[in-house]
N, C-alpha and C. Protein backbone atom coordinates (compact mmCIF):
# COMPACT_ATOMS: atom_id res chain seq x y z
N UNK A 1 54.76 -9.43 -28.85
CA UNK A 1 55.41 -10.24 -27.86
C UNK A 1 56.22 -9.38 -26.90
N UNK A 2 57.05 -8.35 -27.46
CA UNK A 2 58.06 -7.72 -26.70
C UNK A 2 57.13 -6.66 -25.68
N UNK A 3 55.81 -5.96 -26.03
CA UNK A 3 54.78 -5.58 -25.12
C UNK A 3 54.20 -6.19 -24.59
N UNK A 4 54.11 -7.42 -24.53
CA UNK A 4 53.59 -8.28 -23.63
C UNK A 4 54.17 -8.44 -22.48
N UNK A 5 55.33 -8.82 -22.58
CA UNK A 5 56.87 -9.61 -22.06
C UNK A 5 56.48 -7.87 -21.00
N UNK A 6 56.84 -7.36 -21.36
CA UNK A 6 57.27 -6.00 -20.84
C UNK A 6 56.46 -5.42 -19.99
N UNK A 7 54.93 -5.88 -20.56
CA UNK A 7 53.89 -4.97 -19.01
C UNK A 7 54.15 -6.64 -18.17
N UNK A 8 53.95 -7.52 -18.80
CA UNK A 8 53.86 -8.69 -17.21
C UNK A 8 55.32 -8.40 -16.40
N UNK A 9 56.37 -7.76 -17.35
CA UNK A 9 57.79 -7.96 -16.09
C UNK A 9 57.76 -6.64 -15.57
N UNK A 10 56.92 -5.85 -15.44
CA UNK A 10 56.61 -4.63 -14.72
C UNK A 10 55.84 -5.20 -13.38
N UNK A 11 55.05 -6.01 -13.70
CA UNK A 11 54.21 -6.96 -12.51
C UNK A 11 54.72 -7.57 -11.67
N UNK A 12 55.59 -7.11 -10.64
CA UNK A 12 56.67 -7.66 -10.21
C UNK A 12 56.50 -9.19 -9.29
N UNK A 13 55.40 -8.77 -8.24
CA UNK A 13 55.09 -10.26 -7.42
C UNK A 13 54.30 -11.59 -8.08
N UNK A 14 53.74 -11.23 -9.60
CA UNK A 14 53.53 -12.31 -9.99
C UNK A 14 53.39 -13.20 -11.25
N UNK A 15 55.02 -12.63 -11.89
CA UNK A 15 55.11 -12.53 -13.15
C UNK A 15 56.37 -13.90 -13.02
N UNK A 16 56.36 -14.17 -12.17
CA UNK A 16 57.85 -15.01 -12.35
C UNK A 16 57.76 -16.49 -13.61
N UNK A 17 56.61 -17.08 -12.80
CA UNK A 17 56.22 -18.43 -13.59
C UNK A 17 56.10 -18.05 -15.02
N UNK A 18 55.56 -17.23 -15.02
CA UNK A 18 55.08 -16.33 -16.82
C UNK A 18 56.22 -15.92 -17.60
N UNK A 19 57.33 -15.65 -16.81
CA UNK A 19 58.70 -15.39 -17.54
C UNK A 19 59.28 -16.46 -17.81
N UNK A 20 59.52 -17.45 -17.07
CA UNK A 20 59.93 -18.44 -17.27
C UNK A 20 59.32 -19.26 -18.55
N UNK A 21 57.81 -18.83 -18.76
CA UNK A 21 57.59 -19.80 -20.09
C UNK A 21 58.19 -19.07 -21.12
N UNK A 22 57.56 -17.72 -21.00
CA UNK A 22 57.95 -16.11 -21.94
C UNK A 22 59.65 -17.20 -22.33
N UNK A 23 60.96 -17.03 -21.60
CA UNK A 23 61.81 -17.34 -21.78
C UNK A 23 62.00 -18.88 -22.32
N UNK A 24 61.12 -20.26 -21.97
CA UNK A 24 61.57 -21.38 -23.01
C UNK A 24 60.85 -21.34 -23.92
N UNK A 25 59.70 -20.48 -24.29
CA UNK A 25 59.17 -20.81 -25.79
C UNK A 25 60.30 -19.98 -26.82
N UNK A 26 61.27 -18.18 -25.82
CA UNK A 26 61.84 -18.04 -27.43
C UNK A 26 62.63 -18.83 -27.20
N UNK A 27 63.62 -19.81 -26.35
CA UNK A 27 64.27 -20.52 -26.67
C UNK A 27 64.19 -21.91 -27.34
N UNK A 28 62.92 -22.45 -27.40
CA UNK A 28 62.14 -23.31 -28.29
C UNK A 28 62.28 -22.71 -29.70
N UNK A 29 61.52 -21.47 -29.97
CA UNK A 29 61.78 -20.50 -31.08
C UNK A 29 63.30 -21.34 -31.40
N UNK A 30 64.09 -20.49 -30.73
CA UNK A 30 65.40 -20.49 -31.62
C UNK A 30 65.98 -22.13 -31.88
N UNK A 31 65.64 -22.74 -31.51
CA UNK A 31 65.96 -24.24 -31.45
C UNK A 31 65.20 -24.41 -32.89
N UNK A 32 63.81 -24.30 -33.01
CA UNK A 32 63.67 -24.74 -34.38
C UNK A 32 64.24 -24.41 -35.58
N UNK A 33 64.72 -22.95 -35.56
CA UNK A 33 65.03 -22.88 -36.84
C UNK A 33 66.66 -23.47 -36.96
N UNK A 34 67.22 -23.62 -35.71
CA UNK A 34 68.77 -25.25 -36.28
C UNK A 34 68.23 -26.37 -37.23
N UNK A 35 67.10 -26.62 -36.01
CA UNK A 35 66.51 -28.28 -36.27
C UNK A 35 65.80 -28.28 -38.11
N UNK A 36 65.07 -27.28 -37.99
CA UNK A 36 64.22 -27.45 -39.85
C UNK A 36 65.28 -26.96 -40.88
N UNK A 37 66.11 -25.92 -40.79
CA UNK A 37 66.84 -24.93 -41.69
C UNK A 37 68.29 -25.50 -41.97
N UNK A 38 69.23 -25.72 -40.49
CA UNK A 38 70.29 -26.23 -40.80
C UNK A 38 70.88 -27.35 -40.78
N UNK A 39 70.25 -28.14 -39.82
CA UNK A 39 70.47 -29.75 -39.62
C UNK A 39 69.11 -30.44 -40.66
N UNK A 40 68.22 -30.03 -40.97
CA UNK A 40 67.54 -30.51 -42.37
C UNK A 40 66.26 -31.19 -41.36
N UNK A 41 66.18 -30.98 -40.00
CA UNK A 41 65.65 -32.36 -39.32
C UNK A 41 64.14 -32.65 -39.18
N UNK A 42 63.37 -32.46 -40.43
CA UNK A 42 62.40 -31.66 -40.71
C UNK A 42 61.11 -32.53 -39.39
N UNK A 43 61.20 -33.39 -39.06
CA UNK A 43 59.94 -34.34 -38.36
C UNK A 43 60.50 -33.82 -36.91
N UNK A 44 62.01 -33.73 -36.11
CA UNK A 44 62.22 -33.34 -35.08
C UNK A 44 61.48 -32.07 -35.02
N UNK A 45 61.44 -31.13 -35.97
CA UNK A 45 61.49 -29.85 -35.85
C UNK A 45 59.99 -29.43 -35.45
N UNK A 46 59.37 -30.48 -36.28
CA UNK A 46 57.71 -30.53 -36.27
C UNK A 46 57.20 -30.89 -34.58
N UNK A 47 57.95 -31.90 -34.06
CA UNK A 47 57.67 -32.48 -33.12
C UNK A 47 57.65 -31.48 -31.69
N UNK A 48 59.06 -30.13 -31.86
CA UNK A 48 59.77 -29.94 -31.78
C UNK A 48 58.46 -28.58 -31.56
N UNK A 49 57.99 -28.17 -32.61
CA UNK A 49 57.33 -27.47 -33.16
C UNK A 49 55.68 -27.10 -32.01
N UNK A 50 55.51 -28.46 -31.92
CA UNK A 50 54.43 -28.72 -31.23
C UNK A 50 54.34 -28.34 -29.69
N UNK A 51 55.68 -29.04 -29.14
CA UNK A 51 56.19 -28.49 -27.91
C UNK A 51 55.72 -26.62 -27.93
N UNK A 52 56.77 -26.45 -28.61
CA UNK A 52 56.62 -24.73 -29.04
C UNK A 52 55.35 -24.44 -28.98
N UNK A 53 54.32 -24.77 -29.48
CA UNK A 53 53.03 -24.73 -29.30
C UNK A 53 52.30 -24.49 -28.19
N UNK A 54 52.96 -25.64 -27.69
CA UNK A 54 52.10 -25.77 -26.29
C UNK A 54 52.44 -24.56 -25.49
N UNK A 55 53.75 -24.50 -25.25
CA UNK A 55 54.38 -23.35 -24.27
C UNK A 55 54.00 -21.68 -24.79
N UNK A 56 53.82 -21.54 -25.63
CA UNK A 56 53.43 -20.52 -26.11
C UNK A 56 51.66 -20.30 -25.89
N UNK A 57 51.08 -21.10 -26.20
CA UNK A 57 49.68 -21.33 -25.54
C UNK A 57 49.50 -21.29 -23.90
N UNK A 58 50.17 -21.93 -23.34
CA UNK A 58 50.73 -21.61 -21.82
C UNK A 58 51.39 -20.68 -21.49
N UNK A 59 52.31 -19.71 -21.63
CA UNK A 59 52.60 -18.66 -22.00
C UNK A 59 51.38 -17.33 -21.52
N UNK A 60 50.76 -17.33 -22.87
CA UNK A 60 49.68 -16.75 -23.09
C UNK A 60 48.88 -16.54 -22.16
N UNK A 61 48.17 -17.94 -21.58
CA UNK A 61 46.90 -18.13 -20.66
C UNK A 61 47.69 -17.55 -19.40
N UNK A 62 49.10 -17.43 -18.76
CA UNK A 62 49.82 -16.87 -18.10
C UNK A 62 49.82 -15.23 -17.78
N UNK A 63 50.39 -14.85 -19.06
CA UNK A 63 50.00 -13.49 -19.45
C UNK A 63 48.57 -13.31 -19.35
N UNK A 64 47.79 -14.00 -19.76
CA UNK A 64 46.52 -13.28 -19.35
C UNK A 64 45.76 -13.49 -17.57
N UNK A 65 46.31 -14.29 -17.08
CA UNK A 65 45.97 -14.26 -15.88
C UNK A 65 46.59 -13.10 -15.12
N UNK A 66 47.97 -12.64 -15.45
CA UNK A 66 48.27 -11.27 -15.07
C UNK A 66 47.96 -10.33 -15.54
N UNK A 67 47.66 -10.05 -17.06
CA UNK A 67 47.39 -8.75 -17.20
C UNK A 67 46.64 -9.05 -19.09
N UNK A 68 45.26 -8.45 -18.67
CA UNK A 68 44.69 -9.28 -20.21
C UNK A 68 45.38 -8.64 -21.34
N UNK A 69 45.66 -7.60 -21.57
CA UNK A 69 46.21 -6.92 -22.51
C UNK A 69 46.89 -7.96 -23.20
N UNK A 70 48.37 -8.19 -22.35
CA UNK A 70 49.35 -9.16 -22.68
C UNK A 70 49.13 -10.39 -23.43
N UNK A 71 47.52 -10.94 -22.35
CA UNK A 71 47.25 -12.46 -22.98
C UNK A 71 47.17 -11.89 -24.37
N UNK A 72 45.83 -11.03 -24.48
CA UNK A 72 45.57 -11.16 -25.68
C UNK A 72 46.36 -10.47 -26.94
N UNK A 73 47.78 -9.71 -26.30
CA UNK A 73 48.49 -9.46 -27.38
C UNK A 73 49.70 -10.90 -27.73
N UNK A 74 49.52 -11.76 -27.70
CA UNK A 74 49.81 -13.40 -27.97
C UNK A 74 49.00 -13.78 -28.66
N UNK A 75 47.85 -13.74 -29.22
CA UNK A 75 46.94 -14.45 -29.62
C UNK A 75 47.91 -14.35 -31.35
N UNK A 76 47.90 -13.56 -31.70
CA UNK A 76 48.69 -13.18 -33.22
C UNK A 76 49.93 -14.32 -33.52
N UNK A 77 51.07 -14.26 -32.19
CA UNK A 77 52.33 -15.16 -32.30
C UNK A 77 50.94 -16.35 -32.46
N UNK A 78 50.64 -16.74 -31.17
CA UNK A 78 49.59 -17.91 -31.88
C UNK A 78 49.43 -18.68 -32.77
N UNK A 79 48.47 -17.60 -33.42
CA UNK A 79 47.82 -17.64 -34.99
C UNK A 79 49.50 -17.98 -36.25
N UNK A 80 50.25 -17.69 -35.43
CA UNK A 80 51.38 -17.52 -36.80
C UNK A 80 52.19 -18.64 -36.50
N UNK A 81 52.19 -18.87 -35.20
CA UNK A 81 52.96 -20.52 -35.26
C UNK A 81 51.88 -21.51 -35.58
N UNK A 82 50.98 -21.27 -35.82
CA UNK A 82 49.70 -22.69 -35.76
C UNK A 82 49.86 -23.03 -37.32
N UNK A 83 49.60 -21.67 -38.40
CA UNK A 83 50.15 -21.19 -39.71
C UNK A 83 51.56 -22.42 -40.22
N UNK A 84 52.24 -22.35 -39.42
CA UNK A 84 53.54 -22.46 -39.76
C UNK A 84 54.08 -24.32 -39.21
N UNK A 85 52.92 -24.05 -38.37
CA UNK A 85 52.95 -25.70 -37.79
C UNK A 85 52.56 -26.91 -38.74
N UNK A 86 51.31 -26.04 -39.47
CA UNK A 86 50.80 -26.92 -40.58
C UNK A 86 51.73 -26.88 -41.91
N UNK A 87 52.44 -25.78 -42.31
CA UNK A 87 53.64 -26.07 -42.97
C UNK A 87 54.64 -26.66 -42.81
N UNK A 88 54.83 -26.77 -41.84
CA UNK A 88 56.22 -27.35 -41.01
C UNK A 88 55.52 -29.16 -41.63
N UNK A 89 54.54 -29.63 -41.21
CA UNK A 89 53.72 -30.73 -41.18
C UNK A 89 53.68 -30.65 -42.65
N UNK A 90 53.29 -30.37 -43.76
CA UNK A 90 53.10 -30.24 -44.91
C UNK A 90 54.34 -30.76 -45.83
N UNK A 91 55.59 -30.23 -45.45
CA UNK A 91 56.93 -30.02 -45.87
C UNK A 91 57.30 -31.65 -45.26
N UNK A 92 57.24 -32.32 -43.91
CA UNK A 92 57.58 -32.84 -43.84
C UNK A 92 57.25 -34.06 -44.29
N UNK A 93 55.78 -34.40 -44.65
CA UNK A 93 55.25 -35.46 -45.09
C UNK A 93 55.25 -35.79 -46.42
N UNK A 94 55.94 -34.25 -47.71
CA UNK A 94 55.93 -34.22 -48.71
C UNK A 94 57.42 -34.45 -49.12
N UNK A 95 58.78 -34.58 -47.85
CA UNK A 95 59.65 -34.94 -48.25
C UNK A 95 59.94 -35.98 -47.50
């Protein structure tokens, strides 16, 4: 992520929109782990979760319209929130 982030903000005239997601998915990031971990809020978090999803998938297709490297060094975060989405989903329907 942090080499990603880093060749698109080298891209100076057309990286802006792409930072802007770059910047609300980690802040999505950090929002979930209040919502599942400390406030308990396990279905917000999921919901919550999904959002995160999306923007991070958007994100991505961003990064790769500027510079493929980038897209495709996202594909991994990806793969590990999708992982974690179905746990998140798992946890919540089992409590």
């Amino acid at each position: 992520m942090g080499i990603a982030k880093y060749r698109i903000a080298s891209k100076e005239k057309e990286s802006k929109s792409a930072e802007r997601l770059y910047d609300t998915q980690l802040g999505l990031n950090f929002l979930w782990s209040f919502l599942f971990f400390k406030w308990g809020l396990r279905g917000t978090a999921f919901i919550e979760m999904a959002a995160l999803l999306s923007v991070i998938t958007l994100t991505a297709f961003e990064f790769y319209r500027i510079d493929r490297a980038s897209g495709l060094a996202m594909i991994p975060y990806i793969a590990w929130v999708t992982s974690l989405f179905g746990l998140n989903f798992s946890i919540f329907r089992t409590n």
